[in-house]
Protein backbone atom coordinates (compact mmCIF):
# COMPACT_ATOMS: atom_id res chain seq x y z
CA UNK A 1 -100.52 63.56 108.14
CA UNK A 2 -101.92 64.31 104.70
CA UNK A 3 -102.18 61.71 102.34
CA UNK A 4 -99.46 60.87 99.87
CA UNK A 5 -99.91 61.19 95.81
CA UNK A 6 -99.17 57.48 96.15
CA UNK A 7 -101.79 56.53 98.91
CA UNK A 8 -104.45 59.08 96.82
CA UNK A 9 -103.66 56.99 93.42
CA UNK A 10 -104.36 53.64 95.59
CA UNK A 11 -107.31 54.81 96.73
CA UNK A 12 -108.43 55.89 93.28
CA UNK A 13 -107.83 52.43 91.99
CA UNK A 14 -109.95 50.99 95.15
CA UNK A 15 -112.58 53.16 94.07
CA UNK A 16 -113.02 52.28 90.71
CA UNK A 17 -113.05 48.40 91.20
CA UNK A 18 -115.40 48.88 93.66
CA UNK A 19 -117.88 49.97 92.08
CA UNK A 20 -117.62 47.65 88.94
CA UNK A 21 -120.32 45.52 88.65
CA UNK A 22 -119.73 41.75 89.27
CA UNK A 23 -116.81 41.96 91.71
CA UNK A 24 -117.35 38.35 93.04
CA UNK A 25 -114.91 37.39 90.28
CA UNK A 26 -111.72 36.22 91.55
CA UNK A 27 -109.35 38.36 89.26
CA UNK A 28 -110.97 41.60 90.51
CA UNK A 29 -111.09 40.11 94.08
CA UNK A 30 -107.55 39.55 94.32
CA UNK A 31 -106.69 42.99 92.60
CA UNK A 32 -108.81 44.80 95.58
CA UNK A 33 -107.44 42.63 98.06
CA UNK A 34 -103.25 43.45 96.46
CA UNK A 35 -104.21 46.79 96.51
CA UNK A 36 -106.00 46.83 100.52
CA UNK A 37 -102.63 45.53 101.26
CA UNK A 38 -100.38 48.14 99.49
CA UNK A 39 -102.33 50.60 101.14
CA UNK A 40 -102.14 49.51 104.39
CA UNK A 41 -98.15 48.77 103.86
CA UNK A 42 -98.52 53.30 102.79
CA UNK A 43 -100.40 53.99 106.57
CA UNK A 44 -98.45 51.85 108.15
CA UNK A 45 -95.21 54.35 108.99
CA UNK A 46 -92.11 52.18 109.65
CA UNK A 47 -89.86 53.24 112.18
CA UNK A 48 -86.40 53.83 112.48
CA UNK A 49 -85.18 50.43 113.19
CA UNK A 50 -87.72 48.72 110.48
CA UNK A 51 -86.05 51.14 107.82
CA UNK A 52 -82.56 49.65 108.91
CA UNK A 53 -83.88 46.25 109.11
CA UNK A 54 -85.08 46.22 105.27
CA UNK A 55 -81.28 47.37 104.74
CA UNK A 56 -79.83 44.52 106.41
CA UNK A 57 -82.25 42.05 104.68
CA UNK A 58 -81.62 43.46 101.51
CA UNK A 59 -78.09 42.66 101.91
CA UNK A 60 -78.76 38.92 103.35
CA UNK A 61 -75.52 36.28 102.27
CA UNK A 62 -78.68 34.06 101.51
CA UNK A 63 -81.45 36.22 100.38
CA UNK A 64 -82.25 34.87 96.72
CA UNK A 65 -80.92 36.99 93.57
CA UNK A 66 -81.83 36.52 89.61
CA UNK A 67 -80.51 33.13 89.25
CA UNK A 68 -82.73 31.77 91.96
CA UNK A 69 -85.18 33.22 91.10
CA UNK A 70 -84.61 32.20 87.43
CA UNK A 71 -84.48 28.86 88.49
CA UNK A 72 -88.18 28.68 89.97
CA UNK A 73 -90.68 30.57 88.20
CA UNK A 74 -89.17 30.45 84.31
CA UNK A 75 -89.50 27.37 82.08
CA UNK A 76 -87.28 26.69 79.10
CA UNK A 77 -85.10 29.26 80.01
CA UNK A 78 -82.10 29.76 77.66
CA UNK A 79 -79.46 32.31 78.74
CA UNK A 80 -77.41 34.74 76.79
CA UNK A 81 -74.03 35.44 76.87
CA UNK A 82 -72.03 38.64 75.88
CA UNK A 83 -71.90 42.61 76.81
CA UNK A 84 -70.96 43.78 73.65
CA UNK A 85 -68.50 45.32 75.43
CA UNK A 86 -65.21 43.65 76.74
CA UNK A 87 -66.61 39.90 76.51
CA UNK A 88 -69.26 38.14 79.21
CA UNK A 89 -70.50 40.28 82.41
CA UNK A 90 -70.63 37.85 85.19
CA UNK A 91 -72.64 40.64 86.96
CA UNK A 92 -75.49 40.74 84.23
CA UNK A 93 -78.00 37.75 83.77
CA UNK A 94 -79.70 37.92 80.50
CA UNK A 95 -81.85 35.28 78.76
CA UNK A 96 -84.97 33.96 77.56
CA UNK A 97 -87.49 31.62 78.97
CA UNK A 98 -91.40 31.36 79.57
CA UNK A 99 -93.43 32.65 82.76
CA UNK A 100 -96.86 31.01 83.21
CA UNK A 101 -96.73 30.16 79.27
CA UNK A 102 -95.74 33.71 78.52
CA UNK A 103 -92.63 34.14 76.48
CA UNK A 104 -90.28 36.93 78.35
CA UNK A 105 -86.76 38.30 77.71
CA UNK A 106 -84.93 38.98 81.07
CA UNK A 107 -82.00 41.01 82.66
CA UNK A 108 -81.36 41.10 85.84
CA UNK A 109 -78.34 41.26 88.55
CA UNK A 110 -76.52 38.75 90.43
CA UNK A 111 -74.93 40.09 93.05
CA UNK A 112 -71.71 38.74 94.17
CA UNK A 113 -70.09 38.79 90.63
CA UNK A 114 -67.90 41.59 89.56
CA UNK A 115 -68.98 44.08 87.30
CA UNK A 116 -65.76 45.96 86.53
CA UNK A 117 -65.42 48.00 83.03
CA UNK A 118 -67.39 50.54 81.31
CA UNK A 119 -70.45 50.70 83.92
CA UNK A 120 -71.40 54.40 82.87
CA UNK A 121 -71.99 53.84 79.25
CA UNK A 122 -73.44 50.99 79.60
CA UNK A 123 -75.96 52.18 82.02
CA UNK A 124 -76.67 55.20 79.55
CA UNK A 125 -77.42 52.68 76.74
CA UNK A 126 -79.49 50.34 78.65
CA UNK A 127 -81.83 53.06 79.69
CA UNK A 128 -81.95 54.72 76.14
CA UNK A 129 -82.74 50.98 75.09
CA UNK A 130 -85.51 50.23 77.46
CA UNK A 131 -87.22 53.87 77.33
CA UNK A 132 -87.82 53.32 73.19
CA UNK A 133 -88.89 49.32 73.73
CA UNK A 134 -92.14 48.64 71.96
CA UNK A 135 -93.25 45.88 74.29
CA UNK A 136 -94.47 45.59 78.07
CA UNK A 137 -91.23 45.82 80.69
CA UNK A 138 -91.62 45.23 84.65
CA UNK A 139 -88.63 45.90 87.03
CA UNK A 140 -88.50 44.53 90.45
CA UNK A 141 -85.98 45.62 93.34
CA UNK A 142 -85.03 42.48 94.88
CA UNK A 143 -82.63 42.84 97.05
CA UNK A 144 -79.74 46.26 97.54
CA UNK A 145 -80.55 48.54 94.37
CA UNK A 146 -77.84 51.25 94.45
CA UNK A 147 -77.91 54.17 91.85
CA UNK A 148 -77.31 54.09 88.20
CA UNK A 149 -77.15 49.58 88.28
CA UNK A 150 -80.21 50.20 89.14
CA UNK A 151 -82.21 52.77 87.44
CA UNK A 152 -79.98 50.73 84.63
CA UNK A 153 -82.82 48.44 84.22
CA UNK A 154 -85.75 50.02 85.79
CA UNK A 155 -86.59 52.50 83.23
CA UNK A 156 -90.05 50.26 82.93
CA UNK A 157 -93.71 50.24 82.76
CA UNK A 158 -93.89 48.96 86.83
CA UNK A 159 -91.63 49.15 88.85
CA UNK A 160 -92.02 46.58 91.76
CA UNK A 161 -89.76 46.47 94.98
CA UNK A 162 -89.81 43.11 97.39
CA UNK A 163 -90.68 44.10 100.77
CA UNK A 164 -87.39 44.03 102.35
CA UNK A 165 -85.44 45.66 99.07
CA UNK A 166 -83.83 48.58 99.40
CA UNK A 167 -83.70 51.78 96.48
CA UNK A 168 -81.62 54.54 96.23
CA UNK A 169 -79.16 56.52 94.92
CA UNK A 170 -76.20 56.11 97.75
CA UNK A 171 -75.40 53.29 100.27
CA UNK A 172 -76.06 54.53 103.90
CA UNK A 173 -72.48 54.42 104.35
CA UNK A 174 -71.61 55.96 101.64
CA UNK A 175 -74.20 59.10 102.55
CA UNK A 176 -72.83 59.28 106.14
CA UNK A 177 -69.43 59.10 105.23
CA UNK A 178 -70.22 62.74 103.48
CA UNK A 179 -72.47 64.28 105.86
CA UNK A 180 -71.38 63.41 108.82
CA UNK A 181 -67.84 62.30 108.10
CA UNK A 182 -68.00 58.74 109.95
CA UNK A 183 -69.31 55.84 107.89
CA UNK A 184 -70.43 54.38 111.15
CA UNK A 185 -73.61 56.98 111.08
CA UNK A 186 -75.24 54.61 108.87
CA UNK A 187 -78.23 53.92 110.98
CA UNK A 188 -78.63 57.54 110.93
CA UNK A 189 -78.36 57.94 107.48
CA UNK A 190 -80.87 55.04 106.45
CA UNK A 191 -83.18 56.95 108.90
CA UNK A 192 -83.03 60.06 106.67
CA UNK A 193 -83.03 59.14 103.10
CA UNK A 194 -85.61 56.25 103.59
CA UNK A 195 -84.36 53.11 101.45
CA UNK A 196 -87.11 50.91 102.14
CA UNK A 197 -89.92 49.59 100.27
CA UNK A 198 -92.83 51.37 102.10
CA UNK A 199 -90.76 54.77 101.59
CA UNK A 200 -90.35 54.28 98.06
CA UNK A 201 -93.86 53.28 97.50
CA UNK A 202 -94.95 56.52 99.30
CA UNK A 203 -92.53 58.97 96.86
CA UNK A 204 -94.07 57.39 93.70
CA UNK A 205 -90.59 55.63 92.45
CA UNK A 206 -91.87 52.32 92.74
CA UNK A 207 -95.84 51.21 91.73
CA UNK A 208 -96.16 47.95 94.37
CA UNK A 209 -94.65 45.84 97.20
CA UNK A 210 -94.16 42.26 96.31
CA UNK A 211 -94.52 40.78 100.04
CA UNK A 212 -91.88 38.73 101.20
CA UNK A 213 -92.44 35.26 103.74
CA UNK A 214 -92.30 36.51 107.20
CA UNK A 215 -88.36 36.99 108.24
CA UNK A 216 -87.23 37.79 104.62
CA UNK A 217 -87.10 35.77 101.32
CA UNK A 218 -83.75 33.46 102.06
CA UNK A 219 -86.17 31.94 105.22
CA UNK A 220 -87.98 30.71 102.44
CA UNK A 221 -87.10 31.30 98.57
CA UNK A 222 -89.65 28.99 97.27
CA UNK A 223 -92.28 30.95 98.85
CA UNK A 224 -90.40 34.31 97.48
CA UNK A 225 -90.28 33.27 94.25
CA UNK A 226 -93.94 32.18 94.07
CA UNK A 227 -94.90 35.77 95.19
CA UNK A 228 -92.59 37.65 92.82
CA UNK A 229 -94.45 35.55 90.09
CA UNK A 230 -97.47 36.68 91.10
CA UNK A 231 -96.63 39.99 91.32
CA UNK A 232 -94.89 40.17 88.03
CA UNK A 233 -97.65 38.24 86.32
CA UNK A 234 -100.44 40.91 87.46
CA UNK A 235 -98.26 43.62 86.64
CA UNK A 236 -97.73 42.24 82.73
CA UNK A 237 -101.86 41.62 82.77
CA UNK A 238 -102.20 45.25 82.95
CA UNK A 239 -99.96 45.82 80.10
CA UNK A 240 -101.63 43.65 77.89
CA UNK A 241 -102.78 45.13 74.84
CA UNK A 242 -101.06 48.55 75.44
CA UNK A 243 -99.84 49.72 71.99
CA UNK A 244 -95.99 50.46 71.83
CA UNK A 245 -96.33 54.24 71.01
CA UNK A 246 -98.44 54.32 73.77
CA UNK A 247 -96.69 52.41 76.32
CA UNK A 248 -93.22 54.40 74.96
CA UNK A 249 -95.26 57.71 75.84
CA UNK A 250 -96.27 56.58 79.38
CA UNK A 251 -92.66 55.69 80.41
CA UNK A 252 -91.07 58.96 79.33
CA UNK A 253 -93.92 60.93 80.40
CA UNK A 254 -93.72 58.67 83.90
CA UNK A 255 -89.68 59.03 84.46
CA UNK A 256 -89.63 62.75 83.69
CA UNK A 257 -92.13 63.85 86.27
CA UNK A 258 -90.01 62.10 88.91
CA UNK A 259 -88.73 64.37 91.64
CA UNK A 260 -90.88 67.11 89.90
CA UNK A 261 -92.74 68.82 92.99
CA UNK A 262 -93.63 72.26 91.29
């Protein structure tokens, strides 16, 4: 098989830290090492039943969401209250806190928590919001992301997805109740459309994997946690610095070439 866009931009990246001068130094080391691993994760085709595992870890009754996640890696963390809507969105974390000494706004989902009233326009204004934002953003799939509560709050600069996330725009239910009638063709339809992290990472929709412990994060969400920190913390390194006209470019130039093939 050819190589992907996605495996060709990895291997790009390798290249050029290679052949920097001085590479004994651990920040580069590590970078080489994260990306090694992404590409591996690209040549590495899963199968079938790994695509339909990722779905069923995704949807985990103890894989970790926002608040646990809130809970371990951000320090003085004050949360907001309010959708400017109706009243307070249960569904919706949002709030402020510090990550490694960094000061960070976040938003994030909690699944489990009913999100009932005016979804659609407040999806349209959250992305209109986040594509003119001035500052460095980072997104992370961390467990089901379904369609526009999704894309909602990944209009951003990276785009992470945990290994065993899932992405898309339709549940596999939900796709094999319209093509083949019978919701129980789920398997079938994971198969096709590809949820999973390694998939996503191959189309371009999502710029790195953010490993998992071995069986899923709820075997271990301390472990989790410390590897989404990571993860987030390299990605914001790489923002660092990156004017806001410049970084407001980038995303609009980055979420309109999307699905462009031609």
């Amino acid at each position: 098989m050819a190589p992907g866009e996605a495996e060709l931009r990895l291997r790009e990246r390798l290249g050029r830290l290679r052949n920097l001068p001085l590479l004994g130094g651990t920040r580069l080391s590590a970078e080489v090492e994260r990306l090694e691993k992404q590409l591996a994760r690209l040549e590495a085709e899963p199968t079938d039943d790994e695509i339909w595992r990722s779905v069923e870890l995704s949807r985990h009754p103890e894989r970790p969401y926002t608040l646990d996640y809130v809970e371990r890696l951000l320090e003085d963390w004050v949360e907001l209250h309010g959708d400017r809507g109706r009243a307070d969105d249960p569904a919706i974390v949002t709030g402020l806190g510090r990550l490694d000494g960094r000061t960070v706004a976040l938003v994030g989902h909690q699944k489990g928590r009913d999100e009932q009233h005016g979804q659609g326009g407040a999806i349209a204004r959250s992305q209109a919001a986040m594509a003119r934002l001035g500052v460095p953003t980072v997104a992370c799939i961390i467990g089901e992301g379904g369609s526009g509560g999704a894309i909602a709050l990944a209009l951003s600069d990276r785009v992470l997805m945990q290994e065993n996330a899932i992405y898309s725009v339709i549940t596999p239910e939900g796709c094999a109740a319209i093509l083949w009638r019978d919701a129980g063709e789920k398997q079938k339809a994971a198969a096709a459309f590809k949820p999973d992290a390694a998939h996503c990472l191959e189309l371009g929709v999502v710029d790195a994997i953010v490993p998992e412990p071995p069986g899923g994060a709820q075997t271990d969400p301390a472990a989790a946690a410390t590897l989404l920190g990571e993860s987030i913390g390299e990605a914001l390194e790489e923002l660092e610095g990156v004017p806001g006209d410049e970084l407001r470019r980038r995303r609009r130039a980055r979420f309109r070439s999307i699905g462009v093939y031609a």
